[in-house]
C-alpha atoms as a PDB file:
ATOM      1  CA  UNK A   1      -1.561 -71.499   1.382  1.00  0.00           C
ATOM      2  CA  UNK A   2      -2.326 -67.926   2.271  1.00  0.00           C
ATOM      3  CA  UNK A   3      -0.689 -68.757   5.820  1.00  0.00           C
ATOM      4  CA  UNK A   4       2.751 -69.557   4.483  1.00  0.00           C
ATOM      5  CA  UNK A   5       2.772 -66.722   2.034  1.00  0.00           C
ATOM      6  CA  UNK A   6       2.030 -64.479   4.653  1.00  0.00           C
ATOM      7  CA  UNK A   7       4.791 -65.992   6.670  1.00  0.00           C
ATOM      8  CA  UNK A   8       7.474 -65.754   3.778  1.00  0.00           C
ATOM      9  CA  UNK A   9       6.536 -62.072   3.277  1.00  0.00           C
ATOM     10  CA  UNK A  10       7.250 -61.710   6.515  1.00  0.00           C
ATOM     11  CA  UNK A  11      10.221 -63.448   7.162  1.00  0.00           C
ATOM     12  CA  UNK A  12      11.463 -61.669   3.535  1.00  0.00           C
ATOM     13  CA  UNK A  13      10.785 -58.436   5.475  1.00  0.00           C
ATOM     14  CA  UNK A  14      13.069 -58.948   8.410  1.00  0.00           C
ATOM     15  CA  UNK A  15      15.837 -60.102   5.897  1.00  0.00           C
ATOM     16  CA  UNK A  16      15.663 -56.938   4.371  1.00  0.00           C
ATOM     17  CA  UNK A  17      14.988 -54.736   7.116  1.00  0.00           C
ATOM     18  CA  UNK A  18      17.930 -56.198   8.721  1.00  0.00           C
ATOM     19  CA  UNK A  19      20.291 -55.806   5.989  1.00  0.00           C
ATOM     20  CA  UNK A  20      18.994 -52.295   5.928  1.00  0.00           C
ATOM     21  CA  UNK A  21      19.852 -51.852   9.483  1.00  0.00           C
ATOM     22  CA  UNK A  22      23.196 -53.595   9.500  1.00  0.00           C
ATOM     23  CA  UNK A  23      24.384 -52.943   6.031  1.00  0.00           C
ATOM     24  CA  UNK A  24      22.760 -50.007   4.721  1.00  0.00           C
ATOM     25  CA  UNK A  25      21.986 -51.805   1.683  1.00  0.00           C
ATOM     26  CA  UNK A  26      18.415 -52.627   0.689  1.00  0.00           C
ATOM     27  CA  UNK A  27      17.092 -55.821  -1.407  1.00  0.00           C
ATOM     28  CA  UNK A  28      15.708 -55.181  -4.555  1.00  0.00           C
ATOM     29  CA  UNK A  29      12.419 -56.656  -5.344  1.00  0.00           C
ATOM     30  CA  UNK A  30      14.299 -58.569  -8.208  1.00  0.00           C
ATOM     31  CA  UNK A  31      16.395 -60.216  -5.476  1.00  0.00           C
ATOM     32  CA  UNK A  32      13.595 -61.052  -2.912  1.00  0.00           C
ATOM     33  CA  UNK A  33      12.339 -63.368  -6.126  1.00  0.00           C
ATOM     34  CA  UNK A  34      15.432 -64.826  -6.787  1.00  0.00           C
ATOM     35  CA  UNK A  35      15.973 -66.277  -3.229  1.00  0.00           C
ATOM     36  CA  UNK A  36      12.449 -67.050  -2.976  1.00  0.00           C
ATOM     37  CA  UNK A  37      13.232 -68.795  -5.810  1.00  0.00           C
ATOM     38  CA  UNK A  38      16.739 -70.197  -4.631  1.00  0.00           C
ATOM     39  CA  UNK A  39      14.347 -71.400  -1.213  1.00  0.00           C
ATOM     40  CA  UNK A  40      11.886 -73.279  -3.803  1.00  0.00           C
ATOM     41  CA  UNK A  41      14.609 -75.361  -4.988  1.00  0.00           C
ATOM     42  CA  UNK A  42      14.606 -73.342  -8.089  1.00  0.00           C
ATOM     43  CA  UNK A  43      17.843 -71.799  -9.930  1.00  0.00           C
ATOM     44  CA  UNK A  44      17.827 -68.520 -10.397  1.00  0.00           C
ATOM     45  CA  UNK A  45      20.494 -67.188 -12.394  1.00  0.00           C
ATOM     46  CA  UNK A  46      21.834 -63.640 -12.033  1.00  0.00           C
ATOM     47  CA  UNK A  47      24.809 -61.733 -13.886  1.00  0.00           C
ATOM     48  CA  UNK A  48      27.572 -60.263 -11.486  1.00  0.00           C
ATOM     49  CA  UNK A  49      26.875 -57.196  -9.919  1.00  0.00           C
ATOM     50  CA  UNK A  50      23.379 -58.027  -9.339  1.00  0.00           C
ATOM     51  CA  UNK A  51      23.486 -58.817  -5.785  1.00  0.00           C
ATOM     52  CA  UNK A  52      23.773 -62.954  -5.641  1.00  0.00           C
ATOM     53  CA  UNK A  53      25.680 -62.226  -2.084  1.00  0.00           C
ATOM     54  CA  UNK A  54      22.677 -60.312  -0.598  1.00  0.00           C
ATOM     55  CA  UNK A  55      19.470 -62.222  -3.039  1.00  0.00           C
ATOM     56  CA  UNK A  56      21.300 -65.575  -0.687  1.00  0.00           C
ATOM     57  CA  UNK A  57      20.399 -63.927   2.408  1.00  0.00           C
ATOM     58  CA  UNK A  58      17.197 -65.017   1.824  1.00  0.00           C
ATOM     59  CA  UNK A  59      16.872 -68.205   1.295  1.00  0.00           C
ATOM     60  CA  UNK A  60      19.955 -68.510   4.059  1.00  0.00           C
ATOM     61  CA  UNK A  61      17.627 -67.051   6.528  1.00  0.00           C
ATOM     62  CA  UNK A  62      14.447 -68.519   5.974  1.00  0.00           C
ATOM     63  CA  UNK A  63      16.415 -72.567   5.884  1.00  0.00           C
ATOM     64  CA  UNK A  64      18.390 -71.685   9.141  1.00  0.00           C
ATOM     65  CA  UNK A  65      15.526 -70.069  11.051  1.00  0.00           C
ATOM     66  CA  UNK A  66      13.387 -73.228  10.432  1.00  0.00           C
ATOM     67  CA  UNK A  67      16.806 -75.004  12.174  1.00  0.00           C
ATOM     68  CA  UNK A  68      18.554 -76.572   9.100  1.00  0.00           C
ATOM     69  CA  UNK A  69      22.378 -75.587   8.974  1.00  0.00           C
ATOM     70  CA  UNK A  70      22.951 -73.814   5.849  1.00  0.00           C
ATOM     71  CA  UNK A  71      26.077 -74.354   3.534  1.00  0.00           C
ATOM     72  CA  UNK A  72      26.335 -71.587   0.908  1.00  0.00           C
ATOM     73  CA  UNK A  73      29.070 -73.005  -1.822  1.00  0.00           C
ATOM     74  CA  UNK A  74      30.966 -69.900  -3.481  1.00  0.00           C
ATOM     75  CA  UNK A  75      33.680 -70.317  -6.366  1.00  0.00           C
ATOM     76  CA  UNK A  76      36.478 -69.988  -3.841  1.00  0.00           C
ATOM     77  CA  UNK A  77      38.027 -68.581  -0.701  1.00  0.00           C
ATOM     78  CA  UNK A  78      38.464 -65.065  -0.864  1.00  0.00           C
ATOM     79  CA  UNK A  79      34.774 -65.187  -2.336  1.00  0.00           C
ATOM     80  CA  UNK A  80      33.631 -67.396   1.195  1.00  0.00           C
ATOM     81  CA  UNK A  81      35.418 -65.254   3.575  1.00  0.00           C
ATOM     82  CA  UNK A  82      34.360 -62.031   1.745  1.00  0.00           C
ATOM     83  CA  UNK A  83      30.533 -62.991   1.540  1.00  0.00           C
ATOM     84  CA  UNK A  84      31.010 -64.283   5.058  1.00  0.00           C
ATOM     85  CA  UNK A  85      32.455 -61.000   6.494  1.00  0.00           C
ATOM     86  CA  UNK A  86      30.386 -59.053   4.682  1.00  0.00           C
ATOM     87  CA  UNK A  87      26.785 -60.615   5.749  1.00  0.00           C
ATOM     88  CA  UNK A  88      27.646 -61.924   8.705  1.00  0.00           C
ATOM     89  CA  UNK A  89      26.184 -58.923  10.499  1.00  0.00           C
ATOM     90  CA  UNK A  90      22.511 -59.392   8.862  1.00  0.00           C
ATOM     91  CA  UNK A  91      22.449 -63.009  10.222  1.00  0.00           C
ATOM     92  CA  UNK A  92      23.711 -61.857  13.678  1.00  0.00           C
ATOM     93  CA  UNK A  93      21.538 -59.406  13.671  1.00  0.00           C
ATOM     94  CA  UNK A  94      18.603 -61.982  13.357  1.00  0.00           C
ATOM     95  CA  UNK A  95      20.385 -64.136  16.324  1.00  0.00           C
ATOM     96  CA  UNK A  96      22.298 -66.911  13.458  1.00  0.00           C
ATOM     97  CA  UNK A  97      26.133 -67.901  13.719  1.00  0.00           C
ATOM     98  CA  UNK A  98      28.027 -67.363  10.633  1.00  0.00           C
ATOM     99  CA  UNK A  99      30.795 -69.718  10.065  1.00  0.00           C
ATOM    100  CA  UNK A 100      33.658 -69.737   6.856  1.00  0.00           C
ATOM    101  CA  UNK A 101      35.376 -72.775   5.841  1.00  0.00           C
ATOM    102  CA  UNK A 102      38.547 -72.362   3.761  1.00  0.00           C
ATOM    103  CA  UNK A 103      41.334 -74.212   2.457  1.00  0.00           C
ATOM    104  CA  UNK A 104      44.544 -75.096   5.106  1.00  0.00           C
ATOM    105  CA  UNK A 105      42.439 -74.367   8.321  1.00  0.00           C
ATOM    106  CA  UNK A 106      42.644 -77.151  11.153  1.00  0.00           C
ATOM    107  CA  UNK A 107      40.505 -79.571  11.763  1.00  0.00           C
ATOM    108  CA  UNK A 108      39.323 -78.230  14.954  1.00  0.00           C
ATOM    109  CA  UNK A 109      38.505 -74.784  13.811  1.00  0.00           C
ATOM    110  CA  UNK A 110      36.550 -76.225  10.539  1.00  0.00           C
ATOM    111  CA  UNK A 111      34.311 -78.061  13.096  1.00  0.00           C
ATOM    112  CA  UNK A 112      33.791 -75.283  15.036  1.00  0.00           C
ATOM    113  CA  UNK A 113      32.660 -73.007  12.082  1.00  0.00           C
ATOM    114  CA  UNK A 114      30.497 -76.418  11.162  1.00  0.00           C
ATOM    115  CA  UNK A 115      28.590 -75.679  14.525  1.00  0.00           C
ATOM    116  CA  UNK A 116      27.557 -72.762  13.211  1.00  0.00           C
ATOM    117  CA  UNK A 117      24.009 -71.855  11.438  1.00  0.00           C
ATOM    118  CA  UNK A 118      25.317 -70.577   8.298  1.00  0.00           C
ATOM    119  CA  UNK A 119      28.565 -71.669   6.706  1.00  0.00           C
ATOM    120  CA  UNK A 120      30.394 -70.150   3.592  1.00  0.00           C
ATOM    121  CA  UNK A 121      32.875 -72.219   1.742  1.00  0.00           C
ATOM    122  CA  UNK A 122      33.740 -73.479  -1.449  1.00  0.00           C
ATOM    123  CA  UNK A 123      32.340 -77.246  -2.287  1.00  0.00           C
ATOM    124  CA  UNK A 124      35.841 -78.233  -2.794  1.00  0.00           C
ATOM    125  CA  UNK A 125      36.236 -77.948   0.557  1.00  0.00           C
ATOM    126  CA  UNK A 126      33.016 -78.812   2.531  1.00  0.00           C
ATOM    127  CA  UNK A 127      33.573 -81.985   0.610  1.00  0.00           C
ATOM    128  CA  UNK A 128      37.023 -82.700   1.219  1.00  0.00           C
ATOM    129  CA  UNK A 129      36.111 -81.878   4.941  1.00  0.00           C
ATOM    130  CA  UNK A 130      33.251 -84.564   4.513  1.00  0.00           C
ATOM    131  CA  UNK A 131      35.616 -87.429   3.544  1.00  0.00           C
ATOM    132  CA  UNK A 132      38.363 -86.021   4.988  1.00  0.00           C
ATOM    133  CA  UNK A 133      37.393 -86.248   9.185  1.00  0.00           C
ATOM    134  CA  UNK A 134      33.949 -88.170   8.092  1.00  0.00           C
ATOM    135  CA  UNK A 135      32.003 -85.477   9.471  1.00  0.00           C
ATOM    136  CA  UNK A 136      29.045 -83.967   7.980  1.00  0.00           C
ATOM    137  CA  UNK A 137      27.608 -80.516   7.728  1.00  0.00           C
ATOM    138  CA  UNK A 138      24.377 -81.570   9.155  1.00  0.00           C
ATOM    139  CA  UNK A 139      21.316 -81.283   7.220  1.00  0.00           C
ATOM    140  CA  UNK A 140      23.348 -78.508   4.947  1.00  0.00           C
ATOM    141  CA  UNK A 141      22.500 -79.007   0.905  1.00  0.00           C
ATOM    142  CA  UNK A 142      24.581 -78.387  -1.670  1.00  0.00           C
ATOM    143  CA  UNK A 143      23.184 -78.019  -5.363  1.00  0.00           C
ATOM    144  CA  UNK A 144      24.717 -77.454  -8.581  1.00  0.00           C
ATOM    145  CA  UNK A 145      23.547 -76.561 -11.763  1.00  0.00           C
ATOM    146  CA  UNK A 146      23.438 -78.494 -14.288  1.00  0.00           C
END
């Protein structure tokens, strides 16, 4: 037990030294909970302006780097691109692929951004992709709330 605590500290640690490094911005202690949480399979409910964009690093990171594509669900487009945009250099800067799926793009670019380790979108639309071309988003999870 001791073991995997130690790792997730760790791990926790290069999350937030990397968004540090790459975004100036550091993660409350609040926030390494939540997506320690959020990586438990637990809900962890924050107000806006709390940091939900940057507490999902976390449990981003530590899903991807164990090789599982991540899917993070936001409430629309301008939310996926701008979360995308806006982390994408703390994942590149621990060697993932960000992708962004949004409404009207191709076919062939929405599988391209599939490829990728991490993947913004709205449900809406990894869904209708999923039906859609019969693709799936590889071992990517979606949950919601109840």
């Amino acid at each position: 037990m001791f073991g995997r605590l130690s790792r997730l500290s760790r791990e926790c640690g290069r999350v937030r030294d990397a968004a540090a490094h790459s975004l100036g911005l550091r993660h409350y202690d609040v926030q390494i909970r939540g997506g320690l949480a959020m990586h438990a399979g637990q809900i962890a409910e924050m107000q806006t302006g709390e940091g939900k964009t940057l507490t999902a690093t976390i449990p981003a990171y530590l899903q991807a780097s164990a090789g599982r594509h991540v899917m993070i669900a936001t409430a629309n487009d301008y939310l996926a691109e701008r979360d995308a945009n806006g982390m994408r250099p703390v994942f590149e800067s621990l060697g993932l692929s960000v992708g962004c799926i949004l409404a009207g793009q191709p076919r062939s670019e929405r599988q391209q951004h599939y490829q990728c380790d991490i993947v913004y979108g709205t449900a809406k639309s990894s869904g209708s992709t999923t039906f859609a071309t019969g693709s799936k988003c590889g071992d990517a999870r979606i949950r919601a709330g109840p």
